[in-house]
Protein backbone atom coordinates (compact mmCIF):
# COMPACT_ATOMS: atom_id res chain seq x y z
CA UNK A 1 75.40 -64.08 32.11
CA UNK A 2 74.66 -60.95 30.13
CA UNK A 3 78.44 -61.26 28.67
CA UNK A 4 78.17 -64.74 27.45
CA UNK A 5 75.17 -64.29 25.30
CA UNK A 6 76.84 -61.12 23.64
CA UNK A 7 79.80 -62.78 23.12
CA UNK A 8 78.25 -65.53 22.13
CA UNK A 9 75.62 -64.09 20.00
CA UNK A 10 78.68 -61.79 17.84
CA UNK A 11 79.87 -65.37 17.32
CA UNK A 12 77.08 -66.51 16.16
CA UNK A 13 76.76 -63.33 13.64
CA UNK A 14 80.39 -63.96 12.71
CA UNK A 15 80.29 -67.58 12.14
CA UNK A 16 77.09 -66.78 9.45
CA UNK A 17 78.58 -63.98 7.85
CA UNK A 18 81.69 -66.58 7.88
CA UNK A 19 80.04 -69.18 6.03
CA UNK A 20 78.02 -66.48 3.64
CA UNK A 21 81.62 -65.13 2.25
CA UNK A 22 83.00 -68.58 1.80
CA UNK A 23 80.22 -69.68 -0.52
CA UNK A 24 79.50 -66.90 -2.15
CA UNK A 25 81.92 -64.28 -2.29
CA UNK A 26 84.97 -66.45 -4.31
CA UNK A 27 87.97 -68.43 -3.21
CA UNK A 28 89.51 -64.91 -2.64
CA UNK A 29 87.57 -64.83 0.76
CA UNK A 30 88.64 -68.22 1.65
CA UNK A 31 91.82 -67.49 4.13
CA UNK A 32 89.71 -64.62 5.93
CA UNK A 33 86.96 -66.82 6.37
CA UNK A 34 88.78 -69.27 8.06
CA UNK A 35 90.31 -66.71 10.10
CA UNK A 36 86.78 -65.72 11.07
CA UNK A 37 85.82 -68.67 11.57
CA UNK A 38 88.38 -69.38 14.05
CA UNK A 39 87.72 -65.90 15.96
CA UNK A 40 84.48 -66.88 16.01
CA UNK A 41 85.32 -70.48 17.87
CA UNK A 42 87.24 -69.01 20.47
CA UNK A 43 84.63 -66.26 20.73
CA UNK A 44 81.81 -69.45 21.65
CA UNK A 45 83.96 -71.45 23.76
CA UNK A 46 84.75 -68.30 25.72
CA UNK A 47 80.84 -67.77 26.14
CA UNK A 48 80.15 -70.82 27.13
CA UNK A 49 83.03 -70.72 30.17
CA UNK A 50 81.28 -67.23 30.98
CA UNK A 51 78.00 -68.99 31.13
CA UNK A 52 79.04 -71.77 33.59
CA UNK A 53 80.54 -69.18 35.45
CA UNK A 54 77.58 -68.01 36.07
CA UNK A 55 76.05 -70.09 36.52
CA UNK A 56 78.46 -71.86 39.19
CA UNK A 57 78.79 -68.78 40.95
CA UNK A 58 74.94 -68.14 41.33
CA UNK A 59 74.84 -71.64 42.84
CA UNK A 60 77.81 -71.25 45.23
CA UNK A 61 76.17 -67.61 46.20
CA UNK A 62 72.65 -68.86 46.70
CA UNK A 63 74.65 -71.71 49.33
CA UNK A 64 76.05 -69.07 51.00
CA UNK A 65 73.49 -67.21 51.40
CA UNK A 66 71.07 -70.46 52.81
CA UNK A 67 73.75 -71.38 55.48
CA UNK A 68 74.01 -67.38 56.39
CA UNK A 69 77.85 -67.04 55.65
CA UNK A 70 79.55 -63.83 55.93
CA UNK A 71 80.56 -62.66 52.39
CA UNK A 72 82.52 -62.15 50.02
CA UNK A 73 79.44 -62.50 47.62
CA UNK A 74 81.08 -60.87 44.66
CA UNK A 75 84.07 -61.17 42.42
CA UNK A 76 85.91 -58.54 41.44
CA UNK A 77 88.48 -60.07 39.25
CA UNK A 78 86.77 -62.41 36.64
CA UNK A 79 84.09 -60.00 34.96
CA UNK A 80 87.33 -57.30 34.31
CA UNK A 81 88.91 -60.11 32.78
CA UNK A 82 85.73 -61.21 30.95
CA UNK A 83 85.36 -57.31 30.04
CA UNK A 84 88.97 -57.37 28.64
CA UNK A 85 88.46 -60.44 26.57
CA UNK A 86 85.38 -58.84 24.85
CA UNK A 87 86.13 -55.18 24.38
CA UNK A 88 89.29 -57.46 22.36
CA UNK A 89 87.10 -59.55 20.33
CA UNK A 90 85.23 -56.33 19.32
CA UNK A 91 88.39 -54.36 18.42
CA UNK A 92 89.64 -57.23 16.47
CA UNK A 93 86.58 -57.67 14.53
CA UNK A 94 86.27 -53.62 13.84
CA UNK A 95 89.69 -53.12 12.48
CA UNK A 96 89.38 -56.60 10.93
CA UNK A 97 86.22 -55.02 8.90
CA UNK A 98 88.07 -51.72 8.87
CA UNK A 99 91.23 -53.60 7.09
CA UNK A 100 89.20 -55.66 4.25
CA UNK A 101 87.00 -52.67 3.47
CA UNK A 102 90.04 -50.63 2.73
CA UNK A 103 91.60 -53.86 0.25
């Protein structure tokens, strides 16, 4: 849970700074503000699948648990994934910055 609302709070950051640029910065911004934009998107959508992850899997655990099933209680596959898939959005965004700082 503590993934999605990163995620989806630098997506919320990006989509701001997003619309900020495009209104007030010139048309020259336009075409990277779109691209932000749509980085941004895909950066909510993917928080909001982490979210009901987790909050599907704290469900299905807290069953298990109740009826006194043997494990396995954890999931060791998804949050590298989800670790992946962020430490990505973050490197895009820094050499993104890096890139249009240097123009």
């Amino acid at each position: 849970m503590n993934m999605s609302v990163t995620t989806g709070s630098i997506a919320a950051a990006l989509l701001g700074v997003a619309g900020h640029a495009h209104k007030h910065w010139g048309s020259d911004f336009t075409s990277r503000a779109i691209t932000v934009r749509v980085l941004a998107l895909v950066m909510l959508l993917i928080s909001v699948f982490m979210a009901v992850y987790a909050a599907v899997n704290f469900k299905r655990r807290g069953d298990m648990l109740l009826q006194k099933l043997d494990g396995p209680y954890d999931n060791r596959v998804l949050p590298v994934i989800l670790t992946v898939v962020l430490m990505t959005f973050l490197s895009i965004v820094f050499v993104g910055s890096i890139a249009s700082y240097e123009q």
